[in-house]
Each structure stands twice: as structure tokens, then as C-alpha cells.
PDB file of N, CA and C in Angstrom:
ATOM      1  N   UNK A   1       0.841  -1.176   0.000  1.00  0.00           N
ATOM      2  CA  UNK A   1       0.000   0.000   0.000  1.00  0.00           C
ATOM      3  C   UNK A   1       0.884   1.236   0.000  1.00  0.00           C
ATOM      4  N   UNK A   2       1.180   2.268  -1.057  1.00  0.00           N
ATOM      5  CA  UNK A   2       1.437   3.404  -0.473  1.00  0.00           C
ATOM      6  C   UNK A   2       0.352   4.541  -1.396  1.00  0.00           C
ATOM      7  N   UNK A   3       1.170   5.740  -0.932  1.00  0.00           N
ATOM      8  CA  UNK A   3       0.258   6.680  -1.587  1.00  0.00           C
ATOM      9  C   UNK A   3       0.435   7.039  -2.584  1.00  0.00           C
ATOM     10  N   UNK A   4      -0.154   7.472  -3.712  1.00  0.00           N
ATOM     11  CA  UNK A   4       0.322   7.710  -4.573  1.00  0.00           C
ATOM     12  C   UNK A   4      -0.211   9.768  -4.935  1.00  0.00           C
ATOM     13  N   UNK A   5       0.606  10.675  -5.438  1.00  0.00           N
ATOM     14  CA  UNK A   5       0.078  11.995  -5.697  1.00  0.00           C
ATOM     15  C   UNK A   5       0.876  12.206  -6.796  1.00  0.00           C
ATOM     16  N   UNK A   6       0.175  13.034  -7.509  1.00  0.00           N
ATOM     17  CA  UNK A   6       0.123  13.033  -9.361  1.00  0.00           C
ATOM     18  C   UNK A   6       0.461  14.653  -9.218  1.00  0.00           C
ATOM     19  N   UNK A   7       1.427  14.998 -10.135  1.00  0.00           N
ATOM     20  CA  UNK A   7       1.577  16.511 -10.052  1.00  0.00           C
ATOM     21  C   UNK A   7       2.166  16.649 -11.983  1.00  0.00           C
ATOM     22  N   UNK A   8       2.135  17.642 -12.228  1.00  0.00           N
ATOM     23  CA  UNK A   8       2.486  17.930 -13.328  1.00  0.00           C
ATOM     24  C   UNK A   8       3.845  17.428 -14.345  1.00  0.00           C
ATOM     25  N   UNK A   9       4.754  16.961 -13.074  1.00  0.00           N
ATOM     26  CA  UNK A   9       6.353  16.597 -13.471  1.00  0.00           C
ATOM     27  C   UNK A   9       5.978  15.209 -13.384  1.00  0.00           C
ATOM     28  N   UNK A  10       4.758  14.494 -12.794  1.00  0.00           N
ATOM     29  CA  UNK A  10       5.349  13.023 -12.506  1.00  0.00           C
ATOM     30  C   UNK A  10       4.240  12.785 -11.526  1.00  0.00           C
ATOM     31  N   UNK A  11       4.336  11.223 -10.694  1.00  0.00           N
ATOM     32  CA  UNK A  11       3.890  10.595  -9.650  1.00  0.00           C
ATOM     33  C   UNK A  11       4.816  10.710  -8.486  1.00  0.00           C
ATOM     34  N   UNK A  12       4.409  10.769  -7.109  1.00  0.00           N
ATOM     35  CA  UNK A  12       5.042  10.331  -6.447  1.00  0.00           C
ATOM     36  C   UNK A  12       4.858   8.950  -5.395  1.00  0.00           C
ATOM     37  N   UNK A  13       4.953   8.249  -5.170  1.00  0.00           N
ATOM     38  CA  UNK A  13       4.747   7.225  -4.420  1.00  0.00           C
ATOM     39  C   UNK A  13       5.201   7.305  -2.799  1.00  0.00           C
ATOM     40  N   UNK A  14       4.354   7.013  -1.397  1.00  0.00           N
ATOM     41  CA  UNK A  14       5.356   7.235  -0.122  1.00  0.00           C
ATOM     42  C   UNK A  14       4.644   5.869   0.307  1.00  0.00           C
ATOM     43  N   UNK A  15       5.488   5.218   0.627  1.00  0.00           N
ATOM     44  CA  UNK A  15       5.187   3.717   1.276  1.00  0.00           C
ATOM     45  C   UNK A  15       5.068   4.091   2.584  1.00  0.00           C
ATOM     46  N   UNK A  16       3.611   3.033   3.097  1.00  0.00           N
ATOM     47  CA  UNK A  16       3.399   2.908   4.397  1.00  0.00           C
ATOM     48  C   UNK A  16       4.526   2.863   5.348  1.00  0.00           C
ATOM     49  N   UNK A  17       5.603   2.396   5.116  1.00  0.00           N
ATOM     50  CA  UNK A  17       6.668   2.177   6.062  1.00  0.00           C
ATOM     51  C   UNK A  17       7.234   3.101   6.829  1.00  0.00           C
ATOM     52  N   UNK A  18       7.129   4.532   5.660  1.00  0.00           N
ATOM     53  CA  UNK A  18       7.829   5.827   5.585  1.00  0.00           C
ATOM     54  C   UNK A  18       7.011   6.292   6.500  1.00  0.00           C
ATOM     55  N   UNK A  19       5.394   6.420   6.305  1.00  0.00           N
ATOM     56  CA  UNK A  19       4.338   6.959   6.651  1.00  0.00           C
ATOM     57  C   UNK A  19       4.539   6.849   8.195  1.00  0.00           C
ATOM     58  N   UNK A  20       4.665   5.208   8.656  1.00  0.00           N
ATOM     59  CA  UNK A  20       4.533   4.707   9.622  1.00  0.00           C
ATOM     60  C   UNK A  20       5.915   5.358  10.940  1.00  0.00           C
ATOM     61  N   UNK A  21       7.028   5.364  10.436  1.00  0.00           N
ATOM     62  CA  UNK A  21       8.085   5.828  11.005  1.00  0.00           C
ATOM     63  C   UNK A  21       8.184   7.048  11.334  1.00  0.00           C
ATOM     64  N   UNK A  22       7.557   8.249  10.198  1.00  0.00           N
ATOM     65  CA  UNK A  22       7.101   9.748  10.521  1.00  0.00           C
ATOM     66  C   UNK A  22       5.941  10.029  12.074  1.00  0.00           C
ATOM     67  N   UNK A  23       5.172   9.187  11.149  1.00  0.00           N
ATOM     68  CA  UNK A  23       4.015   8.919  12.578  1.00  0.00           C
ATOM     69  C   UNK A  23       4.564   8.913  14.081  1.00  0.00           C
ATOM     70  N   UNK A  24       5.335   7.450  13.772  1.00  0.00           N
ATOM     71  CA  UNK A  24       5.833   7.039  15.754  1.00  0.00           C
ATOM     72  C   UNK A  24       6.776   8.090  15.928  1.00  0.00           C
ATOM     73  N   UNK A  25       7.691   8.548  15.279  1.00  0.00           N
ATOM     74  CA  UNK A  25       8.896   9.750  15.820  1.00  0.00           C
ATOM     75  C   UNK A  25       7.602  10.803  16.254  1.00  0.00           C
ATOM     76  N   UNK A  26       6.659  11.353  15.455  1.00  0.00           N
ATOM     77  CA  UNK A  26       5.746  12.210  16.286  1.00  0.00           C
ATOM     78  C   UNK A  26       5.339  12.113  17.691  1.00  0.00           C
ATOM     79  N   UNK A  27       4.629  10.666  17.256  1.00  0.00           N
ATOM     80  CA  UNK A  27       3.964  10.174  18.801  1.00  0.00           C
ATOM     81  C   UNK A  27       4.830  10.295  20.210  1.00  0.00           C
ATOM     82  N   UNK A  28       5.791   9.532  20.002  1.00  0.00           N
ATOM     83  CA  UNK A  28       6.996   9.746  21.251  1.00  0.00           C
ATOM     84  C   UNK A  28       7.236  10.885  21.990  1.00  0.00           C
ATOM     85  N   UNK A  29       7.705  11.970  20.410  1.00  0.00           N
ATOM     86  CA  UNK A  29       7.422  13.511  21.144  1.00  0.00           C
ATOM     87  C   UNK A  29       6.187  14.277  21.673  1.00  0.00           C
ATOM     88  N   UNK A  30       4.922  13.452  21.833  1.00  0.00           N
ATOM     89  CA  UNK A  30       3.732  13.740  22.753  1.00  0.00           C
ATOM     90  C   UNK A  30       3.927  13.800  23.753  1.00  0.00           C
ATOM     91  N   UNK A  31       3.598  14.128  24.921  1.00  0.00           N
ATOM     92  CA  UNK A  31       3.737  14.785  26.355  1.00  0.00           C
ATOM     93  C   UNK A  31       2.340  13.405  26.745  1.00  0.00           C
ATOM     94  N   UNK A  32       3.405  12.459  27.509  1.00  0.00           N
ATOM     95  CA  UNK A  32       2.753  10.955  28.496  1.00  0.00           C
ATOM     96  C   UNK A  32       2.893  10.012  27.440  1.00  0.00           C
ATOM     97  N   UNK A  33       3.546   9.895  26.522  1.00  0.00           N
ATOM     98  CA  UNK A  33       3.353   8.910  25.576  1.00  0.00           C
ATOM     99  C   UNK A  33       5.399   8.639  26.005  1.00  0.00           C
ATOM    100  N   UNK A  34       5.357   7.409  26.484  1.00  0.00           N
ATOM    101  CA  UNK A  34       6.471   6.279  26.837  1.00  0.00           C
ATOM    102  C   UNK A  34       6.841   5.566  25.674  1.00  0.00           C
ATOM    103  N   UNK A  35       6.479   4.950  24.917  1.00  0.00           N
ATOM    104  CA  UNK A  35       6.907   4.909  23.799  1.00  0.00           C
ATOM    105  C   UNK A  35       5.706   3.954  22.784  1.00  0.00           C
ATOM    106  N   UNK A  36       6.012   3.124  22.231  1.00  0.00           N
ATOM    107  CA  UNK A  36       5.107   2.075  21.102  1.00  0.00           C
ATOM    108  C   UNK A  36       5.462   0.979  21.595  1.00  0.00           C
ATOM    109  N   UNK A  37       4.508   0.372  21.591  1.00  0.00           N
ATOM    110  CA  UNK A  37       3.885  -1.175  22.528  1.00  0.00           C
ATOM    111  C   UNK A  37       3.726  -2.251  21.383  1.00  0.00           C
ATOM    112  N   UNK A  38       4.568  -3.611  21.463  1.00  0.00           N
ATOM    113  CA  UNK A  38       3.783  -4.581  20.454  1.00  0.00           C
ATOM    114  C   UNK A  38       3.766  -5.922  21.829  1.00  0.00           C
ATOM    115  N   UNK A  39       2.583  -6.925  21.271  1.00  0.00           N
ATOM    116  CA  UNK A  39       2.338  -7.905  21.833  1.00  0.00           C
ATOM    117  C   UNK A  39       3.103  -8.792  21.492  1.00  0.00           C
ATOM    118  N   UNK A  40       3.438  -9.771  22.080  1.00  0.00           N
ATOM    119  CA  UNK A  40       4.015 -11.118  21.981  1.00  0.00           C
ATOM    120  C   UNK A  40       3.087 -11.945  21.631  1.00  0.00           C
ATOM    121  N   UNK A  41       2.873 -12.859  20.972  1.00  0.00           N
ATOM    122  CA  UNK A  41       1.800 -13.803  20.361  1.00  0.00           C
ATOM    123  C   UNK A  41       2.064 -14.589  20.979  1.00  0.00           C
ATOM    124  N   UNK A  42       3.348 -15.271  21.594  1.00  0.00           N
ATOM    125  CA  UNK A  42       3.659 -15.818  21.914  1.00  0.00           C
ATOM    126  C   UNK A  42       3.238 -16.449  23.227  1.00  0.00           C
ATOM    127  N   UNK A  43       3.336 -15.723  23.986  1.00  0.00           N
ATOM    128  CA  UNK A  43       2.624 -15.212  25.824  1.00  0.00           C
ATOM    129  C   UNK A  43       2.162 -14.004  25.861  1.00  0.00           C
ATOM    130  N   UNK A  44       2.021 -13.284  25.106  1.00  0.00           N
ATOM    131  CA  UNK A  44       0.961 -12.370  25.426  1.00  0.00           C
ATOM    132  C   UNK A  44       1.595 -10.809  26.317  1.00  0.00           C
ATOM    133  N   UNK A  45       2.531 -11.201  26.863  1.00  0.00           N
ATOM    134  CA  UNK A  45       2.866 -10.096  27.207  1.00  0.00           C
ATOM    135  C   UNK A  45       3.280  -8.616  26.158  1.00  0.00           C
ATOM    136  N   UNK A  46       3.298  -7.691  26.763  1.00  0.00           N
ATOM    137  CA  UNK A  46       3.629  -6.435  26.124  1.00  0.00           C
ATOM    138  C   UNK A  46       5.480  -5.887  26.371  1.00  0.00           C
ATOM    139  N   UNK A  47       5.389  -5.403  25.023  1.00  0.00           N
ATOM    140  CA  UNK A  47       6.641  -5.048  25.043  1.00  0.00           C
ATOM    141  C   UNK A  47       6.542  -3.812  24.758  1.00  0.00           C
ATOM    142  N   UNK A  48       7.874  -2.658  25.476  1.00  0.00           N
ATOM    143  CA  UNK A  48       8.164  -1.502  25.056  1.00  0.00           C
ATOM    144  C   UNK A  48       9.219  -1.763  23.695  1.00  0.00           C
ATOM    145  N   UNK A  49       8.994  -0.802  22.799  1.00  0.00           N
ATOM    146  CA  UNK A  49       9.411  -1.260  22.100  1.00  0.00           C
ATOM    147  C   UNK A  49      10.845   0.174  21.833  1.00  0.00           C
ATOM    148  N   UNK A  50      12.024   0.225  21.082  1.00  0.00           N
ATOM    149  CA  UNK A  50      13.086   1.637  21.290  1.00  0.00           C
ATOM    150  C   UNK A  50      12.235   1.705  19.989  1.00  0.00           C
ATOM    151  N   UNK A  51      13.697   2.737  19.896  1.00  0.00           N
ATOM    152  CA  UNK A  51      13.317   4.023  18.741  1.00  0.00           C
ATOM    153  C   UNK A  51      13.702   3.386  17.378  1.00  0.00           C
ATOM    154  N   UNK A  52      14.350   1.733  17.478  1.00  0.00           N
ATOM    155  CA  UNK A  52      14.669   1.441  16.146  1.00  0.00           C
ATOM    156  C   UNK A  52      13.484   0.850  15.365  1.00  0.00           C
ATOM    157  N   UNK A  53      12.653   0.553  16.605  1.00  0.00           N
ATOM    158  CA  UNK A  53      11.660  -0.647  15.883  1.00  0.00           C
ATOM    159  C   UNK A  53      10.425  -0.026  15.941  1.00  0.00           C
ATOM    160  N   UNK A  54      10.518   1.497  16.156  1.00  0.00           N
ATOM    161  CA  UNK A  54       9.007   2.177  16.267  1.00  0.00           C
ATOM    162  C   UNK A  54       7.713   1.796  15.563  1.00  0.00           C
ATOM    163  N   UNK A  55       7.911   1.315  14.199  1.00  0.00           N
ATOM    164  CA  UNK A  55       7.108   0.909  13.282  1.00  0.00           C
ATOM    165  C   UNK A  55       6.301  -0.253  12.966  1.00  0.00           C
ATOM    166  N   UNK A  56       6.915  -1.286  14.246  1.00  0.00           N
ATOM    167  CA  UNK A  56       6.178  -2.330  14.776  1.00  0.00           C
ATOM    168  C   UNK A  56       4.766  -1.691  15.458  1.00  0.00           C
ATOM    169  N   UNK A  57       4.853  -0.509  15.875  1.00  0.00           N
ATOM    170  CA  UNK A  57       3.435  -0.678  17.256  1.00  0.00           C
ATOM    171  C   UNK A  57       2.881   0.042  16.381  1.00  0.00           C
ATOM    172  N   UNK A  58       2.888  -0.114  14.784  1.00  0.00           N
ATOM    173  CA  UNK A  58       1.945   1.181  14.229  1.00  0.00           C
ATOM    174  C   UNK A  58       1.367   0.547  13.072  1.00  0.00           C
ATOM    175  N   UNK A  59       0.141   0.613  13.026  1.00  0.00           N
ATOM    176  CA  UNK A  59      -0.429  -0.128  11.213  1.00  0.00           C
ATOM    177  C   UNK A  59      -0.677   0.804  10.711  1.00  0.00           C
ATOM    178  N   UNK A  60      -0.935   0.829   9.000  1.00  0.00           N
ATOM    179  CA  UNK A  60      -0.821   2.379   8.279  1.00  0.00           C
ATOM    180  C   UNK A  60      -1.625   1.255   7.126  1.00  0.00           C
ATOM    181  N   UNK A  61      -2.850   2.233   6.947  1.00  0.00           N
ATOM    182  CA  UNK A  61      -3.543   1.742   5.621  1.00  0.00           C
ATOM    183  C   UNK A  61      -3.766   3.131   5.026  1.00  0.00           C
ATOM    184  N   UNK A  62      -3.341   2.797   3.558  1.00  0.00           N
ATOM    185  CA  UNK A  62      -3.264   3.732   2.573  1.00  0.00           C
ATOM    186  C   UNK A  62      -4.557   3.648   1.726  1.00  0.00           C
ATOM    187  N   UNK A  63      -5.864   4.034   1.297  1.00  0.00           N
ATOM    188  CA  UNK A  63      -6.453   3.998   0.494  1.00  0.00           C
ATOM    189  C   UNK A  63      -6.800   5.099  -0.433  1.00  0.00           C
ATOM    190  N   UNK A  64      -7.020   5.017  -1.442  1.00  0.00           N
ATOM    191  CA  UNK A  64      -7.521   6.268  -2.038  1.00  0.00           C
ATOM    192  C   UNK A  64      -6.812   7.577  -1.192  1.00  0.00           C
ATOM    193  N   UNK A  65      -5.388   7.340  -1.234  1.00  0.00           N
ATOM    194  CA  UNK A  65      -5.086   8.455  -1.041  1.00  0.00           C
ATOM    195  C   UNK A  65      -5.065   8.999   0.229  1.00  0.00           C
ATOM    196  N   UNK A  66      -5.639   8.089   1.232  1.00  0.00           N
ATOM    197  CA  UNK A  66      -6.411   8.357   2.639  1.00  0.00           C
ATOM    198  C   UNK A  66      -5.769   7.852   3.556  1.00  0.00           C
ATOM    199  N   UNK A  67      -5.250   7.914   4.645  1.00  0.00           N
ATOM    200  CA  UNK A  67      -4.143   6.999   5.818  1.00  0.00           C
ATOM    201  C   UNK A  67      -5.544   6.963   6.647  1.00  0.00           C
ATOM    202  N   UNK A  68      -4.708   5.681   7.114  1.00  0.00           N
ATOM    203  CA  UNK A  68      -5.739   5.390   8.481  1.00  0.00           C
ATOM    204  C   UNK A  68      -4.517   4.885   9.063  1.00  0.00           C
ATOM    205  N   UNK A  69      -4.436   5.373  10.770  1.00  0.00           N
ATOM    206  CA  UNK A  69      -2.878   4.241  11.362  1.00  0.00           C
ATOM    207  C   UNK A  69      -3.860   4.056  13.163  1.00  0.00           C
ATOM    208  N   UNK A  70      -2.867   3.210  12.972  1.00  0.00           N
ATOM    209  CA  UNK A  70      -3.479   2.337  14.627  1.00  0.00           C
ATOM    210  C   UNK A  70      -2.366   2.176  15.377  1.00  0.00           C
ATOM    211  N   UNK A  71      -2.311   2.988  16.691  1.00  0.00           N
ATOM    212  CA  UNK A  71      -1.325   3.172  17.135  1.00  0.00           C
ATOM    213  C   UNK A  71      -1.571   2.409  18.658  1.00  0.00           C
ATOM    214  N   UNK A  72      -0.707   1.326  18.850  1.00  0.00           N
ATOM    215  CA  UNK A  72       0.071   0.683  19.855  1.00  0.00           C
ATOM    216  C   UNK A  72       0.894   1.733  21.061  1.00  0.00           C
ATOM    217  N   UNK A  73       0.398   2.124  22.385  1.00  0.00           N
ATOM    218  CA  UNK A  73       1.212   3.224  22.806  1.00  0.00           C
ATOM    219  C   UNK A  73       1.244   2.693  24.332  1.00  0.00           C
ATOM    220  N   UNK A  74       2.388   3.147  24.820  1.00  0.00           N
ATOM    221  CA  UNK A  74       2.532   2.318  26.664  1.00  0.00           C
ATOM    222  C   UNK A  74       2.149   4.295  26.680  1.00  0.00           C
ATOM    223  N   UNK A  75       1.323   4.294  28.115  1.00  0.00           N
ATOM    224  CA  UNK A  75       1.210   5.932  28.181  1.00  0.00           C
ATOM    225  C   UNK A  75       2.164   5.897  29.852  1.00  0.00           C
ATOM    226  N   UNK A  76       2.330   7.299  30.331  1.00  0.00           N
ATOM    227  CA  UNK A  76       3.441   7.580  31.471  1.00  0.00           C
ATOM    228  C   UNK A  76       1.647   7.292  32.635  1.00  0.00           C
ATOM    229  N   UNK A  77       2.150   6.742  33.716  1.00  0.00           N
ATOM    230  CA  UNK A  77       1.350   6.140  35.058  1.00  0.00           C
ATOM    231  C   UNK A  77       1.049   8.382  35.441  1.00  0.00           C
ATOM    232  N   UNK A  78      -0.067   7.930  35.957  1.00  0.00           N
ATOM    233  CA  UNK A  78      -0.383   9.457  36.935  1.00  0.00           C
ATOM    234  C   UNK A  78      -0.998  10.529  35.224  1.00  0.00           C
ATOM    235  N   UNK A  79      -1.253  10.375  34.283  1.00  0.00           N
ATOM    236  CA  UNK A  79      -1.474  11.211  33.348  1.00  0.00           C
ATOM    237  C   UNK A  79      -3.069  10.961  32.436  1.00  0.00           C
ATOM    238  N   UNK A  80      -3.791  12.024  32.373  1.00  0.00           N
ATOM    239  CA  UNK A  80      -5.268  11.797  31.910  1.00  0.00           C
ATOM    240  C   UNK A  80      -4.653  11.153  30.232  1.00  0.00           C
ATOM    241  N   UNK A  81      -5.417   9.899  29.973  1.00  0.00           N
ATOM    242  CA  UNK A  81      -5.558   8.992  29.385  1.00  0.00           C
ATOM    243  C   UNK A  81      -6.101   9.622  27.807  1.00  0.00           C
ATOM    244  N   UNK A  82      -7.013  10.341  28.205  1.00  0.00           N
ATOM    245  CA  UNK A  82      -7.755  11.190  27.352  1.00  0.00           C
ATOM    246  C   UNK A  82      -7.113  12.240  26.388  1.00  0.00           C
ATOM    247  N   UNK A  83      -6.374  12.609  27.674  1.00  0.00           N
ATOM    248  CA  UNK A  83      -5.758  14.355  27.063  1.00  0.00           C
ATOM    249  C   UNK A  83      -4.507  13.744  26.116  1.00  0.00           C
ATOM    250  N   UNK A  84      -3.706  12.827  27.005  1.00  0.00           N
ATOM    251  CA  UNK A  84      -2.330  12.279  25.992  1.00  0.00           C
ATOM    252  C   UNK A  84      -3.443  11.463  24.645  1.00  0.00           C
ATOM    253  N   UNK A  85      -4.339  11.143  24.690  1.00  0.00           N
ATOM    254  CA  UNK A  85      -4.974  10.450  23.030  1.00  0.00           C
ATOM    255  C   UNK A  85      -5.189  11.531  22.028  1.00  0.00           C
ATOM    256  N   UNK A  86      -6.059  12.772  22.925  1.00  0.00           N
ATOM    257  CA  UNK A  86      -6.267  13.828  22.179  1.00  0.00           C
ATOM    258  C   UNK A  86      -5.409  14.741  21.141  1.00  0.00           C
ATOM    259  N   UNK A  87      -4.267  14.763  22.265  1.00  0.00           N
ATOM    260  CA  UNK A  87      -2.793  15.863  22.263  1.00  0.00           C
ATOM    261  C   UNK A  87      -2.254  14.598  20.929  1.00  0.00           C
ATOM    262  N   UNK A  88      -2.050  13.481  21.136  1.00  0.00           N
ATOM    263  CA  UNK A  88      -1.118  12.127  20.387  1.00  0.00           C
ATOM    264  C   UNK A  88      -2.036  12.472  18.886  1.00  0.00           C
ATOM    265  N   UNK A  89      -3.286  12.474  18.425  1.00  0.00           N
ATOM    266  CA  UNK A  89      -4.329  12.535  17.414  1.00  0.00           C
ATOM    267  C   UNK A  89      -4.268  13.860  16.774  1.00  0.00           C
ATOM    268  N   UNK A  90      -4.500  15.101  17.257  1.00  0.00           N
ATOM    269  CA  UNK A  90      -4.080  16.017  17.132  1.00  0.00           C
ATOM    270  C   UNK A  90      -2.523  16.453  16.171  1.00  0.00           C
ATOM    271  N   UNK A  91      -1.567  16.253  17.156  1.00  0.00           N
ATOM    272  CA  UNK A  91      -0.054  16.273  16.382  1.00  0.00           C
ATOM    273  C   UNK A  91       0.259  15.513  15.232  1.00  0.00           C
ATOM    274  N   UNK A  92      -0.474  14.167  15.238  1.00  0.00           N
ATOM    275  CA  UNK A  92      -0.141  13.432  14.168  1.00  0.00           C
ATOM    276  C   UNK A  92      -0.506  13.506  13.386  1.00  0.00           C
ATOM    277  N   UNK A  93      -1.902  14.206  12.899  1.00  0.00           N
ATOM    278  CA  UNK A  93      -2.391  14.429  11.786  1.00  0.00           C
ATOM    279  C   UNK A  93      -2.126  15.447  11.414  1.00  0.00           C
ATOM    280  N   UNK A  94      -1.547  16.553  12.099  1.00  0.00           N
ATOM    281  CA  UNK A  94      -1.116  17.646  11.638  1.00  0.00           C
ATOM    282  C   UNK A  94       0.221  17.194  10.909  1.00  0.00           C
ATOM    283  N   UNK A  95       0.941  16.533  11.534  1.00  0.00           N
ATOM    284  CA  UNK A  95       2.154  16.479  10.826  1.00  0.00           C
ATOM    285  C   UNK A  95       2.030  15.533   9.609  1.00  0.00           C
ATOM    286  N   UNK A  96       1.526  14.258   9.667  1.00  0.00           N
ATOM    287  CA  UNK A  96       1.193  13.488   8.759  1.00  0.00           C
ATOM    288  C   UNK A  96       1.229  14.202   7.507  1.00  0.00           C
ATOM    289  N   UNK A  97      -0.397  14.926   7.752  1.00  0.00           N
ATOM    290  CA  UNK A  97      -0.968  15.745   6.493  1.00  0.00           C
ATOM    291  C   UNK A  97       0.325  16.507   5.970  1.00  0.00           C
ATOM    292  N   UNK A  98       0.987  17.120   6.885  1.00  0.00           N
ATOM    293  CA  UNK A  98       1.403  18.609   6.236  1.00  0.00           C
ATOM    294  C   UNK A  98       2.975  17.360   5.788  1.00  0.00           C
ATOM    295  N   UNK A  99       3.489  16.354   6.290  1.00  0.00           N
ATOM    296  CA  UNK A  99       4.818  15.457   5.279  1.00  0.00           C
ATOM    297  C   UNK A  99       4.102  14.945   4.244  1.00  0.00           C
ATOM    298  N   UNK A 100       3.190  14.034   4.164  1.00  0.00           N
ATOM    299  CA  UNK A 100       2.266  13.437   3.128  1.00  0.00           C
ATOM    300  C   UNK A 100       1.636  14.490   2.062  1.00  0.00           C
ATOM    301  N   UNK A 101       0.976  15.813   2.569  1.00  0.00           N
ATOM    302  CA  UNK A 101       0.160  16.071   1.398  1.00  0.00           C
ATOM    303  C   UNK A 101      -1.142  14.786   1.225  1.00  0.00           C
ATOM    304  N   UNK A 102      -1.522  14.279   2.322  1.00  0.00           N
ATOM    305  CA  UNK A 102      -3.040  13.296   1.916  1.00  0.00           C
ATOM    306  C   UNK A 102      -2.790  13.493   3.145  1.00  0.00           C
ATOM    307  N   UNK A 103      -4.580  13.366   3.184  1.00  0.00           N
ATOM    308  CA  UNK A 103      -5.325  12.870   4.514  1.00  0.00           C
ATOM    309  C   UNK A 103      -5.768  12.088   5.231  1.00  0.00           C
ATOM    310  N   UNK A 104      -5.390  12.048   6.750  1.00  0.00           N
ATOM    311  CA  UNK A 104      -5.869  11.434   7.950  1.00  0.00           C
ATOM    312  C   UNK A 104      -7.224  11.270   7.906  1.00  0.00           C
ATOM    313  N   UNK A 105      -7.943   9.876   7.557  1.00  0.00           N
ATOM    314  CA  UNK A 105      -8.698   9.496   7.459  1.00  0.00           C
ATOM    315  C   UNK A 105      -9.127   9.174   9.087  1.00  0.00           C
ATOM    316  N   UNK A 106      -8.141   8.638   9.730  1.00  0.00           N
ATOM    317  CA  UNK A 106      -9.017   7.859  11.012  1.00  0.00           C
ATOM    318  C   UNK A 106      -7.614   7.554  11.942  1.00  0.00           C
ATOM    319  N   UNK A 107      -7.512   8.017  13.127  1.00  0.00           N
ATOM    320  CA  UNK A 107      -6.348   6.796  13.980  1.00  0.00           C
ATOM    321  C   UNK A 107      -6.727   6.411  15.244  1.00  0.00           C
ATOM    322  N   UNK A 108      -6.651   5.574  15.504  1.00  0.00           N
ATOM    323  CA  UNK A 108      -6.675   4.608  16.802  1.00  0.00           C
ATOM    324  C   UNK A 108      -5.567   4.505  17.573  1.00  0.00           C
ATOM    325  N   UNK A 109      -6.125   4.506  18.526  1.00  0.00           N
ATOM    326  CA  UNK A 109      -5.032   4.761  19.539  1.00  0.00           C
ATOM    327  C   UNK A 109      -5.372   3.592  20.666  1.00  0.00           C
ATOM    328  N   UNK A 110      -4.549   2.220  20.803  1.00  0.00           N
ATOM    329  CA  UNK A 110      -4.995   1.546  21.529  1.00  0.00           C
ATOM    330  C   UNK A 110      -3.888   1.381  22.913  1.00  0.00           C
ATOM    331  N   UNK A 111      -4.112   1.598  24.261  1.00  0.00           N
ATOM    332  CA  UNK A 111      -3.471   1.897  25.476  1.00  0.00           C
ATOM    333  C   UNK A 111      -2.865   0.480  25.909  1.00  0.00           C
ATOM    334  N   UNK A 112      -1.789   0.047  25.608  1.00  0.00           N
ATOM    335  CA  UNK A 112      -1.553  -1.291  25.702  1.00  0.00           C
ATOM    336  C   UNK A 112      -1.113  -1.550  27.179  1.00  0.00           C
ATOM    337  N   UNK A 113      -0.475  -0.041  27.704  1.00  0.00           N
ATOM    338  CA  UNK A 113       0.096  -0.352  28.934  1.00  0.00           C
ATOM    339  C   UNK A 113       0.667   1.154  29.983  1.00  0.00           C
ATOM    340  N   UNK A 114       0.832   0.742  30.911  1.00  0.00           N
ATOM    341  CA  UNK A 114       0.867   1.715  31.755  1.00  0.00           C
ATOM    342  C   UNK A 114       2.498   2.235  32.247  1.00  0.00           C
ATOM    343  N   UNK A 115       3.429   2.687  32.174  1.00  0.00           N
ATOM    344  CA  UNK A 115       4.444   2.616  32.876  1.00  0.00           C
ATOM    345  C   UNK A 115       4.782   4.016  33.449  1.00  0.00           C
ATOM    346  N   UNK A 116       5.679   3.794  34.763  1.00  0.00           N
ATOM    347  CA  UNK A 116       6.507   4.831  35.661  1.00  0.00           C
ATOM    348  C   UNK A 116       7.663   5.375  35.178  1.00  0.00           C
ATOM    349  N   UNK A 117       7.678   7.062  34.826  1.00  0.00           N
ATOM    350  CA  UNK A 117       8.726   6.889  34.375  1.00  0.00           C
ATOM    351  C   UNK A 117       9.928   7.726  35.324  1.00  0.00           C
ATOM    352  N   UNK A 118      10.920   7.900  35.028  1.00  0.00           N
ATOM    353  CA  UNK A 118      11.805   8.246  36.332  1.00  0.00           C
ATOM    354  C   UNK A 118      11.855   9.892  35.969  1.00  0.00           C
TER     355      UNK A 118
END
């Protein structure tokens, strides 16, 4: 899936991958957001995940031009749940839109986990 935008010189193409990596470097820099969370299939537990593998806790569907991403996030313990989803939804579509040039169709934000941070 990527996007595709048509301009006078040409096409350009931006693969989900790209999409996806712009995204989580945003998210991180949100205020209570600890980092991107993936599950273990394995046992089930949750993992924090660093800054190399950000693109694991994030799905990115491209349609018609349209992103939709689903974001995997551990949030900081003691912080409204709400306000870091709002503030996290907010930034990302701003930035998305304005690197992409296409629109934020939809993102999800699912709270995988809670942590303390120092």
C-alpha cells in the first residue's frame, strides 16, 4: 500500500513504512506517551518497544489516497488517558498531512500499557 500523488512533473509514491516511522517519531514527542507497545503472540505479554523498531506498534492503511494508522502506545502512570490520546491525534495528523500532502482518514489509539517513568 502506499500513496500515490500526481503533479504535473510526474507521480510520487510514499510507502506505508515511511508513513509509519514519521508517525511514531511524532507520537513519542507527545507529552505521556512512553513509547510504542507490540504484543508477543507468543505469551501475550507487552513489550516496550526503542526508537529502532518504532514501526512495529503502528499499522498504516493507505487507500484512495487516505491513511488510516493504529497506534500501539505504553502511556506515562499518573497522566489523563484522554488528554495524551487527544494531544497524540491532534499532532499526528497535523504532521502526517502537512509530510504526506493526503489525509488522515481515522487513527486509533490503543493503550496497551501503563508505565513509571523516572
Amino acid at each position: 500500500m502506499k500513496g500515490r500523488i500526481n503533479n504535473k512533473l510526474g507521480e510520487i509514491q510514499i510507502g506505508s513504512e515511511v508513513i509509519a516511522l514519521y508517525a511514531g517519531m511524532t507520537a513519542v514527542e507527545c507529552f505521556g506517551i512512553v513509547g510504542m507497545a507490540t504484543i508477543s503472540m507468543k505469551d501475550g505479554l507487552v513489550k516496550l518497544l526503542k526508537r529502532e523498531s518504532l514501526t512495529k506498534g503502528i499499522n498504516v492503511k493507505v487507500e484512495n489516497n487516505r491513511i488510516s494508522l493504529d497506534f500501539h502506545v505504553i502511556v506515562a502512570y499518573g497522566v489523563s488517558i484522554c488528554a495524551v490520546a487527544d494531544n497524540l491525534m491532534a499532532n499526528v495528523r497535523y504532521k502526517v498531512e502537512e509530510f504526506t500532502g493526503m489525509d488522515v482518514d481515522q487513527i486509533n489509539i490503543y493503550v496497551e500499557g501503563v508505565r513509571v517513568i523516572d
